[in-house]
C-alpha atoms as a PDB file:
ATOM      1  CA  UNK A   1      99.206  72.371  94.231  1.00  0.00           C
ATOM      2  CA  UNK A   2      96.539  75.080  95.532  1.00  0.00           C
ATOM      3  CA  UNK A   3      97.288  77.232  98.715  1.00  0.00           C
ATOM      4  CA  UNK A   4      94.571  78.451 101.106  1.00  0.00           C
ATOM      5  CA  UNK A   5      94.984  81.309 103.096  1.00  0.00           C
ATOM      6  CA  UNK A   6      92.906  82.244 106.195  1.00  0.00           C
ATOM      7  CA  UNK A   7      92.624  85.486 106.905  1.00  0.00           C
ATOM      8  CA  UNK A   8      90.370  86.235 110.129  1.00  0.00           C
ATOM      9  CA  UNK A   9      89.437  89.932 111.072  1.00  0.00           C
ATOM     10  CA  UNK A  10      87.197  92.340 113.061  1.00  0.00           C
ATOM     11  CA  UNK A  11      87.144  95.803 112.176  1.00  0.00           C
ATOM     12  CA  UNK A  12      90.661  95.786 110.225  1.00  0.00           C
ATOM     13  CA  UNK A  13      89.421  98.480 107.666  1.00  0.00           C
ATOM     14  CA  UNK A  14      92.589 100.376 108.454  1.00  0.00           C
ATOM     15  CA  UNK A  15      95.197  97.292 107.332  1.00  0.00           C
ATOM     16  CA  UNK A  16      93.294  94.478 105.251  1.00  0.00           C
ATOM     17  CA  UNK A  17      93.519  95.913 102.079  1.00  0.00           C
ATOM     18  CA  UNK A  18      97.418  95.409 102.411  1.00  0.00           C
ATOM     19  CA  UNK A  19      96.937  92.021 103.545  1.00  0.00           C
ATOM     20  CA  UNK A  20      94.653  91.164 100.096  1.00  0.00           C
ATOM     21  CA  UNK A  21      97.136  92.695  98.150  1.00  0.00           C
ATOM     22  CA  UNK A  22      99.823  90.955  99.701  1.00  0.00           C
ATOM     23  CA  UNK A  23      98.265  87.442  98.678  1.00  0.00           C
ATOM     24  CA  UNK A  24      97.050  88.275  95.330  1.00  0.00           C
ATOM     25  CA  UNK A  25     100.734  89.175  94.833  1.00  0.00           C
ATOM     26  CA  UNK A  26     102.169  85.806  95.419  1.00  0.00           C
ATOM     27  CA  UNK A  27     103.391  84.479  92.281  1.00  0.00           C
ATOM     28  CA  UNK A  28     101.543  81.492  92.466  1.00  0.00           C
ATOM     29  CA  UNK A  29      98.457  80.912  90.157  1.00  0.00           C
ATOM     30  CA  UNK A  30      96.896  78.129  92.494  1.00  0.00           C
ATOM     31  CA  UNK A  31      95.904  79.916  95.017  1.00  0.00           C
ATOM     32  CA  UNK A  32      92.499  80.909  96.860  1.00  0.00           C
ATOM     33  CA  UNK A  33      91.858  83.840  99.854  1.00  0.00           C
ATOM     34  CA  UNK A  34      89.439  82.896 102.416  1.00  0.00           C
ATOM     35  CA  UNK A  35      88.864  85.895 104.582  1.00  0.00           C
ATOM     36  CA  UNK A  36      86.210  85.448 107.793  1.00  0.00           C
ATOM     37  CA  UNK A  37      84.877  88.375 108.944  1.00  0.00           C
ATOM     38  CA  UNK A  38      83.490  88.546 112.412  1.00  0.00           C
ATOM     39  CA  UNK A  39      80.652  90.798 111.714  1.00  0.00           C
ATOM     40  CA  UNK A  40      82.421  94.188 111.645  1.00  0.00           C
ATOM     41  CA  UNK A  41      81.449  97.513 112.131  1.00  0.00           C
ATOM     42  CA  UNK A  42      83.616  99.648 109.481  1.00  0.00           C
ATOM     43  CA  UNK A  43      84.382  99.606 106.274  1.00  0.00           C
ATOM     44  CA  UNK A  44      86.222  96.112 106.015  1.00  0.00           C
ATOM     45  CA  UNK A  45      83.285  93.846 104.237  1.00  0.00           C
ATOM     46  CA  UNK A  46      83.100  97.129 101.762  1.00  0.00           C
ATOM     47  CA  UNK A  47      86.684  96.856 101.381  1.00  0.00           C
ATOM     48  CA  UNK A  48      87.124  92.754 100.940  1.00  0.00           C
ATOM     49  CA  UNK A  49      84.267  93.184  98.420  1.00  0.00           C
ATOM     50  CA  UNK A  50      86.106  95.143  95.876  1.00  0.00           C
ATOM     51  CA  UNK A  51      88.847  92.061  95.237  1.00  0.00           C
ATOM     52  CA  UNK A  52      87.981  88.184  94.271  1.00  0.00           C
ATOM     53  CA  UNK A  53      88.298  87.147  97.131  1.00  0.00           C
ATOM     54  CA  UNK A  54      86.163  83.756  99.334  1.00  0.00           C
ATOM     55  CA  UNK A  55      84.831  85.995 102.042  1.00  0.00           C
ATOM     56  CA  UNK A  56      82.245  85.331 105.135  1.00  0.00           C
ATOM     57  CA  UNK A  57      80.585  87.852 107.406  1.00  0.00           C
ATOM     58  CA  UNK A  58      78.959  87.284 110.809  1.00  0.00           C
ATOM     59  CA  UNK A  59      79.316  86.514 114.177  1.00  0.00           C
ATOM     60  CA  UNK A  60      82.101  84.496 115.703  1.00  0.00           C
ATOM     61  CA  UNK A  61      83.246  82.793 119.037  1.00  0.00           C
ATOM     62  CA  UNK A  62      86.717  84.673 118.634  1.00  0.00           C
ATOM     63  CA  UNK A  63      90.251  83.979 116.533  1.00  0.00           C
ATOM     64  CA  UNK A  64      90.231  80.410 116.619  1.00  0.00           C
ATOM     65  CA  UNK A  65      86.356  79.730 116.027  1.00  0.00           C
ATOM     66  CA  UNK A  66      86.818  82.271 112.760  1.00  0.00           C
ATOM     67  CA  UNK A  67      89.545  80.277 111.442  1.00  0.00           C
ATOM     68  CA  UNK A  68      88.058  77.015 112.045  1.00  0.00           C
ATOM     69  CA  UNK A  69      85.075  78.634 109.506  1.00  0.00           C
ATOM     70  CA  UNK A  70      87.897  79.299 107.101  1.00  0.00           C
ATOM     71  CA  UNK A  71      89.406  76.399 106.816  1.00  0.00           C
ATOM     72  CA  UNK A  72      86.374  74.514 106.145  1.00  0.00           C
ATOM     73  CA  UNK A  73      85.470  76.572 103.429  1.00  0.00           C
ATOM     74  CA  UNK A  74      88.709  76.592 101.717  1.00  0.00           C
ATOM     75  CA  UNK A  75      89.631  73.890  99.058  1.00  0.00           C
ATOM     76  CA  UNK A  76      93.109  74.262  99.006  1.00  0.00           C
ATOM     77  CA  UNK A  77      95.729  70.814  99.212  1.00  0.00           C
ATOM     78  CA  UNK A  78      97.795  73.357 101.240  1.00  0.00           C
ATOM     79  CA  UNK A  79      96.421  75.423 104.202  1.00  0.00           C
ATOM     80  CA  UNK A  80      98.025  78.235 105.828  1.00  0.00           C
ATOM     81  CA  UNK A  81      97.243  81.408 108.065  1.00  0.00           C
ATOM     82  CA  UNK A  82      97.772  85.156 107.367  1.00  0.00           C
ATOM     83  CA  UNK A  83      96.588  87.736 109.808  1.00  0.00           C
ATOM     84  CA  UNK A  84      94.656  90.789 108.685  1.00  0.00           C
ATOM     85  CA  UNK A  85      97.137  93.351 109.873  1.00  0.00           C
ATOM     86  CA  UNK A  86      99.985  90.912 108.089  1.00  0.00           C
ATOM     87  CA  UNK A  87     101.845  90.227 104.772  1.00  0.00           C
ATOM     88  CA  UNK A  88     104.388  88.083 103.371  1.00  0.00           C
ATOM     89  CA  UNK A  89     108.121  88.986 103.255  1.00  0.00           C
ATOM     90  CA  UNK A  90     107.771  88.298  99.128  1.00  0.00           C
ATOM     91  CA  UNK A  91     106.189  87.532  96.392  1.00  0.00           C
ATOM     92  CA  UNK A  92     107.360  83.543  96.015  1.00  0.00           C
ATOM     93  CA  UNK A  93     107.021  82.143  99.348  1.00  0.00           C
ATOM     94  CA  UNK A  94     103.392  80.160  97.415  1.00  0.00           C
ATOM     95  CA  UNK A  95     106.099  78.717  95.064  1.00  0.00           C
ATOM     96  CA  UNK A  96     109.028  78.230  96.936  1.00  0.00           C
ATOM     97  CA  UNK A  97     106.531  76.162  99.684  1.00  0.00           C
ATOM     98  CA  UNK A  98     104.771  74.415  97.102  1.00  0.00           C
ATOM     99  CA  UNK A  99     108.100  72.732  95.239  1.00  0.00           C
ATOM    100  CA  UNK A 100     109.146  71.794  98.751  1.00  0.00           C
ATOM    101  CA  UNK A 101     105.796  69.740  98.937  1.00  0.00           C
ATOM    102  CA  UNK A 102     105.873  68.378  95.854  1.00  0.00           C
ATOM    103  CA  UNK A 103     109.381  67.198  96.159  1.00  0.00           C
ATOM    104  CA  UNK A 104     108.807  65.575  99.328  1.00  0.00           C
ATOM    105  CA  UNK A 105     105.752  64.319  99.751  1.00  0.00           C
ATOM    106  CA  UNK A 106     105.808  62.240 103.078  1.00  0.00           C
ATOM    107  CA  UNK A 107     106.207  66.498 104.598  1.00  0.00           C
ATOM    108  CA  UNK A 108     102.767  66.975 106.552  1.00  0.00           C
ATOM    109  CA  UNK A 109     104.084  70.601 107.510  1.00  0.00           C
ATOM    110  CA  UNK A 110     106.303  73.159 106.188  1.00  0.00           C
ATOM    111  CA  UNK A 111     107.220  76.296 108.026  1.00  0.00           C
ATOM    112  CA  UNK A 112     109.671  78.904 108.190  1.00  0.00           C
ATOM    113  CA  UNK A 113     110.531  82.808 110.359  1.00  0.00           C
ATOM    114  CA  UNK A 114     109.178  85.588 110.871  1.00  0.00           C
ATOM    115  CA  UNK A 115     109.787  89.291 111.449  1.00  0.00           C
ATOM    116  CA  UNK A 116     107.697  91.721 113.381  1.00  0.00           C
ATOM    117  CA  UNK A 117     107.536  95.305 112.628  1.00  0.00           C
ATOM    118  CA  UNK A 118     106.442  98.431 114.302  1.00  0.00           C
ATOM    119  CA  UNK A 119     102.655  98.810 113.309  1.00  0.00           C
ATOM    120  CA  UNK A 120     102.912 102.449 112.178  1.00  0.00           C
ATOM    121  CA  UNK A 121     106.572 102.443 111.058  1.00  0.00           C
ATOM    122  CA  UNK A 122     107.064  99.154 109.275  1.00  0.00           C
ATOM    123  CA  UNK A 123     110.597 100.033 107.939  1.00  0.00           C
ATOM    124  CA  UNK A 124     111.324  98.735 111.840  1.00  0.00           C
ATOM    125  CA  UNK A 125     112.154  95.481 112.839  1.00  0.00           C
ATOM    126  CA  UNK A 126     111.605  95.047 116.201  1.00  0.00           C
ATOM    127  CA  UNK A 127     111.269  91.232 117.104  1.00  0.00           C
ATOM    128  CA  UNK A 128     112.977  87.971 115.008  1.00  0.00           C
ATOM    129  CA  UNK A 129     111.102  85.348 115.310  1.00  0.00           C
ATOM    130  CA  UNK A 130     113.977  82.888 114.019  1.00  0.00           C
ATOM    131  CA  UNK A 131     112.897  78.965 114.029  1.00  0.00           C
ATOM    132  CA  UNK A 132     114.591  75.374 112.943  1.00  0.00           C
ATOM    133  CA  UNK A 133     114.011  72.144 112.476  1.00  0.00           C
ATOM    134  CA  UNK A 134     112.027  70.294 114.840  1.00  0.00           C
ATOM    135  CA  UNK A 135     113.359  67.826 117.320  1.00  0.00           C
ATOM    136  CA  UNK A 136     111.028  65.816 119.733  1.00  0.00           C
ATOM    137  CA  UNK A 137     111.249  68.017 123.443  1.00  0.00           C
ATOM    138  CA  UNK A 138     111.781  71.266 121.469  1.00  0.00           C
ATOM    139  CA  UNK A 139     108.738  72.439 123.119  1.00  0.00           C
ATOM    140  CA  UNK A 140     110.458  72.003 127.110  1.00  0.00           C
ATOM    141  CA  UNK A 141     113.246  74.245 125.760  1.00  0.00           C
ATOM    142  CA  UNK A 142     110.850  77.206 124.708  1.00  0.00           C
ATOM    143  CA  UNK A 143     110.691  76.623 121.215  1.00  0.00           C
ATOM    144  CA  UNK A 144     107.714  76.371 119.117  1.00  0.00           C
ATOM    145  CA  UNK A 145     107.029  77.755 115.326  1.00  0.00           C
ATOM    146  CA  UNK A 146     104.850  80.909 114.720  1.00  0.00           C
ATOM    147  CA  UNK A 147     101.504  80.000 113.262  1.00  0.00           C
ATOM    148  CA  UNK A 148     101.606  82.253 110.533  1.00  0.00           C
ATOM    149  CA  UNK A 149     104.553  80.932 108.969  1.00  0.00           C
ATOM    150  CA  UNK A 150     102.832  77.591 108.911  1.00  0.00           C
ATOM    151  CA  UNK A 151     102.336  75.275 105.640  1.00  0.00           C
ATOM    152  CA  UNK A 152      99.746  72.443 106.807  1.00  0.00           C
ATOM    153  CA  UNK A 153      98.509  70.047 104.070  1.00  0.00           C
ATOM    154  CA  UNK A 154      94.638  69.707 104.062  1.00  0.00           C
ATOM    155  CA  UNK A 155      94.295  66.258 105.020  1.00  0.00           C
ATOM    156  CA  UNK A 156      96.250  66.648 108.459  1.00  0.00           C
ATOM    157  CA  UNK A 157      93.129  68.544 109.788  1.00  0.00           C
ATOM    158  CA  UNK A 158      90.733  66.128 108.258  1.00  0.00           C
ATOM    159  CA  UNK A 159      92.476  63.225 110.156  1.00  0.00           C
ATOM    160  CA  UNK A 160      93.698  64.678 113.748  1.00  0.00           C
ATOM    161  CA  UNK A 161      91.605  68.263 113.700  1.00  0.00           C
ATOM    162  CA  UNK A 162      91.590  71.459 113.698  1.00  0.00           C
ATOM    163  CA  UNK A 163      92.295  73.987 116.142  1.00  0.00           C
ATOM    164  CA  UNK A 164      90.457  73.392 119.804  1.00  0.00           C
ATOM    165  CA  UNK A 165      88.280  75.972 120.813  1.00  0.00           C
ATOM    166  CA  UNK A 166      88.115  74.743 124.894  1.00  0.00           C
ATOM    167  CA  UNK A 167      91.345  76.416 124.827  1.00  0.00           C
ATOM    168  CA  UNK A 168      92.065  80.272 125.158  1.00  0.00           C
ATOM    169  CA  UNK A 169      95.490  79.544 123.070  1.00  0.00           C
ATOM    170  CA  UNK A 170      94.628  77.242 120.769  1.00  0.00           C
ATOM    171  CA  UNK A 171      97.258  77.806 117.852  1.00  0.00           C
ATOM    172  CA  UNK A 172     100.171  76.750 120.746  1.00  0.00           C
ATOM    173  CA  UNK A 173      97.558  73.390 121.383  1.00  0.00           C
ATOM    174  CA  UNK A 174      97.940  72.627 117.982  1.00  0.00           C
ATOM    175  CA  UNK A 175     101.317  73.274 117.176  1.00  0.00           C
ATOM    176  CA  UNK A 176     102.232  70.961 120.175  1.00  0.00           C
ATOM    177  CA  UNK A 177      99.475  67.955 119.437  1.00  0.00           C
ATOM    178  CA  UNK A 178     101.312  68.248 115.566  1.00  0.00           C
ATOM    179  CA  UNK A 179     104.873  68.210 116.430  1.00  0.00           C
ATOM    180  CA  UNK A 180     105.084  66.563 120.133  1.00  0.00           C
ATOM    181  CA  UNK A 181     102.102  64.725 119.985  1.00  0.00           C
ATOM    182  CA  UNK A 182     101.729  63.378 116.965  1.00  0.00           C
ATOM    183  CA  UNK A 183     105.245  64.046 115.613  1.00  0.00           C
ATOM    184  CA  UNK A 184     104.142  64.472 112.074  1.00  0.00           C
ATOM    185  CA  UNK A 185     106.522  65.212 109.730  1.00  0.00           C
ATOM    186  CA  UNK A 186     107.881  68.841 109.229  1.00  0.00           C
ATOM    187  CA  UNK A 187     110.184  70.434 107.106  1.00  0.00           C
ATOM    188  CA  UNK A 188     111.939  74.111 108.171  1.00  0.00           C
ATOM    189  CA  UNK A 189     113.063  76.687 105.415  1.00  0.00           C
ATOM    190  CA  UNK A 190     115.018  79.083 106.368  1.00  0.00           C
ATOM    191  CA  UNK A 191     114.106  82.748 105.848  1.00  0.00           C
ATOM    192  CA  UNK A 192     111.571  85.142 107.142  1.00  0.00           C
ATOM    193  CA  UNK A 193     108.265  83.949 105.437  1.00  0.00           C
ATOM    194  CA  UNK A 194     106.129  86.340 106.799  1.00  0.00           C
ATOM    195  CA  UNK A 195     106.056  89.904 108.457  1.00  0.00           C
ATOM    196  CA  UNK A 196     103.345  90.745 111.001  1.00  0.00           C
ATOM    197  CA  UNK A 197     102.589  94.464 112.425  1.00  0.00           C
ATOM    198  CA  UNK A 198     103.188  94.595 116.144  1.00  0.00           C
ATOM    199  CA  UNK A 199     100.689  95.113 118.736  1.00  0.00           C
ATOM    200  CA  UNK A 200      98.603  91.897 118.355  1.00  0.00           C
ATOM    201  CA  UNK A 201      96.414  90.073 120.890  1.00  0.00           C
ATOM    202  CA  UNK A 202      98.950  88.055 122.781  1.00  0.00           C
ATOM    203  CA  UNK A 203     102.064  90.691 122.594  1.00  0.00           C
ATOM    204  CA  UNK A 204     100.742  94.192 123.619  1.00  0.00           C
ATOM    205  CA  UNK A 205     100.560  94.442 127.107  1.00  0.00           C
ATOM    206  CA  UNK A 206     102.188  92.890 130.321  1.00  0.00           C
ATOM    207  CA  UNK A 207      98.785  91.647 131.028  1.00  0.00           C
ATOM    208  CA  UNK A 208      98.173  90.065 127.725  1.00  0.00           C
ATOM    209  CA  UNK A 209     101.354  88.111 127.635  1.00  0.00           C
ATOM    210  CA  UNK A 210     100.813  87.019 131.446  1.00  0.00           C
ATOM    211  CA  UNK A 211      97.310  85.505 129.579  1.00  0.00           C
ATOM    212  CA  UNK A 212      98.947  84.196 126.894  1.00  0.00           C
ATOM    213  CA  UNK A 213     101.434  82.359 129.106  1.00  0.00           C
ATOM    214  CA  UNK A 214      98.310  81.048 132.160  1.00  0.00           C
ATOM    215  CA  UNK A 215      96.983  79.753 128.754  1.00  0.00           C
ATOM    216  CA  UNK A 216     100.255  77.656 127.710  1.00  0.00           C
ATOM    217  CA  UNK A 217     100.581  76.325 131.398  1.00  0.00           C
ATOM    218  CA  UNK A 218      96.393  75.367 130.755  1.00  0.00           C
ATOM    219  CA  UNK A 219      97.563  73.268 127.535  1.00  0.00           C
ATOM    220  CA  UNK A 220     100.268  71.702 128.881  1.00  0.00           C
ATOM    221  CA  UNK A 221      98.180  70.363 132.201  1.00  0.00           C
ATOM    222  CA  UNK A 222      95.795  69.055 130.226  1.00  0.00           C
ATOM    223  CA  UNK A 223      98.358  66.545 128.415  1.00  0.00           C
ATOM    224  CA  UNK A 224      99.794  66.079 131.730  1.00  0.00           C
ATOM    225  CA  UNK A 225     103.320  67.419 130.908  1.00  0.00           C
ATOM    226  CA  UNK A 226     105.543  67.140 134.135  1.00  0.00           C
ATOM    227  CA  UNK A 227     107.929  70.446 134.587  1.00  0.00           C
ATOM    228  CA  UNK A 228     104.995  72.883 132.837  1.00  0.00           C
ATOM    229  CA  UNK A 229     106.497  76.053 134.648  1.00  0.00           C
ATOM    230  CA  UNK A 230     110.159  75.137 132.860  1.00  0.00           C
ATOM    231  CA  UNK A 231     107.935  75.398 129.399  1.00  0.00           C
ATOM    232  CA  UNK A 232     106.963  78.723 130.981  1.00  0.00           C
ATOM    233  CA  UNK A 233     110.160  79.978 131.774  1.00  0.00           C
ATOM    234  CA  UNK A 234     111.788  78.977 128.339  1.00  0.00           C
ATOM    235  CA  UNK A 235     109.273  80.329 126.705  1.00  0.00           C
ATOM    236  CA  UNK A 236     109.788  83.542 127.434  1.00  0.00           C
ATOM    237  CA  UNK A 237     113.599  83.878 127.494  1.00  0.00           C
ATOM    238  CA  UNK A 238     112.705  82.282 123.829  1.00  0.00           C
ATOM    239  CA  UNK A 239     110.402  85.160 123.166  1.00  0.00           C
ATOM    240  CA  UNK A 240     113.563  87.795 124.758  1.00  0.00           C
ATOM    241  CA  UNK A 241     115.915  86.668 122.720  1.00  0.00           C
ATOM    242  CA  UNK A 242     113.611  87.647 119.514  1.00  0.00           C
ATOM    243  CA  UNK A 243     114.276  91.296 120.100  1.00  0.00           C
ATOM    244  CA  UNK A 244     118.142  90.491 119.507  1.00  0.00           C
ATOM    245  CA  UNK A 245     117.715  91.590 115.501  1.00  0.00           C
ATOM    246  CA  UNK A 246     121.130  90.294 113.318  1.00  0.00           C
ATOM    247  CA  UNK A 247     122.175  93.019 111.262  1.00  0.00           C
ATOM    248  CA  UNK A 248     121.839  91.332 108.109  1.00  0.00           C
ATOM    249  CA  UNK A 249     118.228  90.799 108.804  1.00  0.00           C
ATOM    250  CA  UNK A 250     117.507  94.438 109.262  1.00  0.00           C
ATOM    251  CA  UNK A 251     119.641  95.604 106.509  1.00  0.00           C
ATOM    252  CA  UNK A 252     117.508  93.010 104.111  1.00  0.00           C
ATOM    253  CA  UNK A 253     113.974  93.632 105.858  1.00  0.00           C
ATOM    254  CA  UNK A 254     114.411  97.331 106.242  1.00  0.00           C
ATOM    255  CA  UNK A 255     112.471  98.730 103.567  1.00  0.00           C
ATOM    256  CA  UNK A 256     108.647 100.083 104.515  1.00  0.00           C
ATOM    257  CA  UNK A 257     105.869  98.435 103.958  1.00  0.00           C
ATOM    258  CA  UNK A 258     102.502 100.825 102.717  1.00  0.00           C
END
């Protein structure tokens, strides 16, 4: 079963090479990078050059829009989504999420958790981004999975879409038309999958996550959900509670990452 990964990035000379690296080190053989490059400035095309990698360069209508490139150029059964500044927690999550496909097949999505770390001291944990399995009305409690962690088999996108650019958040629009919507079938595994760098778009300022949240409300008036501003709420006591860290995950996850 082949994986895709989409890697989307902008001037992310400084952290991509670690990203590469941390896909080509899946122990996995079916496997394929797809990196789309918005057209940047620095060394990063000069660095994605140098591995065996799918790669495109040039302009791009933002995250989403670069992604959207990615995926149709990728030729994987499996899709998933790895950010530039990112890397997975080992080397078998390809395997471990590919058995769970092949031993159920009627799973349209497999996903998992998540740890973020301090950008420039990665041996810190500083949010948890612990999941489970989904229940229908998940979403009104605060809950939703994080889209890197995500395991999305090819033909879901071919029959209900990708992700909608008329939205500012569009990975939240898609995780709720998949599970609440649509209520496809998904499968949780327990256990970080992936750790991300802090500091991203929609997490490093007071005005950013006041965006990210005006764009949830957005989503959630378009599909005419009654009580959006309890979503709101929910959502971030949901998002709070991540920087509660179990010891046992920082004891496992506490090593640095170069």
């Amino acid at each position: 079963m082949k994986i895709s990964v989409i890697t989307p990035v902008f001037n992310g000379e400084e952290m991509i090479e670690s990203c590469i690296e941390s896909v080509l080190g899946q122990d996995h053989r079916s496997k394929e990078h797809v990196i789309v490059d918005g057209g940047s400035k620095d060394k990063t095309v000069e660095i994605i050059k140098k591995y065996q990698v799918k790669w495109l360069s040039e302009k791009d209508e933002g995250l989403y829009d670069a992604i959207n490139k990615g995926i149709k150029m990728s030729t994987g059964d499996i899709i998933c989504f790895l950010g530039s500044d990112d890397m997975y927690s080992h080397s078998n999550v390809y395997r471990e999420v590919s058995n769970k496909f092949e031993a159920n097949p009627g799973i349209d999505i497999i996903y998992g958790d998540m740890i973020f770390v301090d950008r420039n001291d990665t041996s810190k944990i500083v949010r948890y981004w612990k999941s489970s399995q989904f229940k229908p009305g998940l979403f009104k409690k605060g809950w939703l999975p994080q889209n890197h962690t995500l395991f999305i088999r090819r033909n879901i996108f071919e029959n209900y879409g990708s992700f909608d650019l008329r939205f500012e958040i569009s990975d939240y629009e898609l995780q709720y038309r998949f599970f609440e919507k649509l209520k496809l079938n998904t499968l949780y595994i327990p256990g970080v999958i992936v750790k991300m760098r802090s500091g991203g778009v929609s997490n490093s300022s007071i005005r950013n996550i006041y965006n990210n949240m005006k764009g949830i409300y957005n989503i959630l008036k378009f599909y005419k959900v009654r009580g959006a501003l309890i979503y709101i709420v929910n959502t971030l006591f949901y998002r709070y509670r991540q920087t509660f860290i179990p010891s046992e995950i920082k004891h496992t996850y506490k090593s640095k990452i170069d």
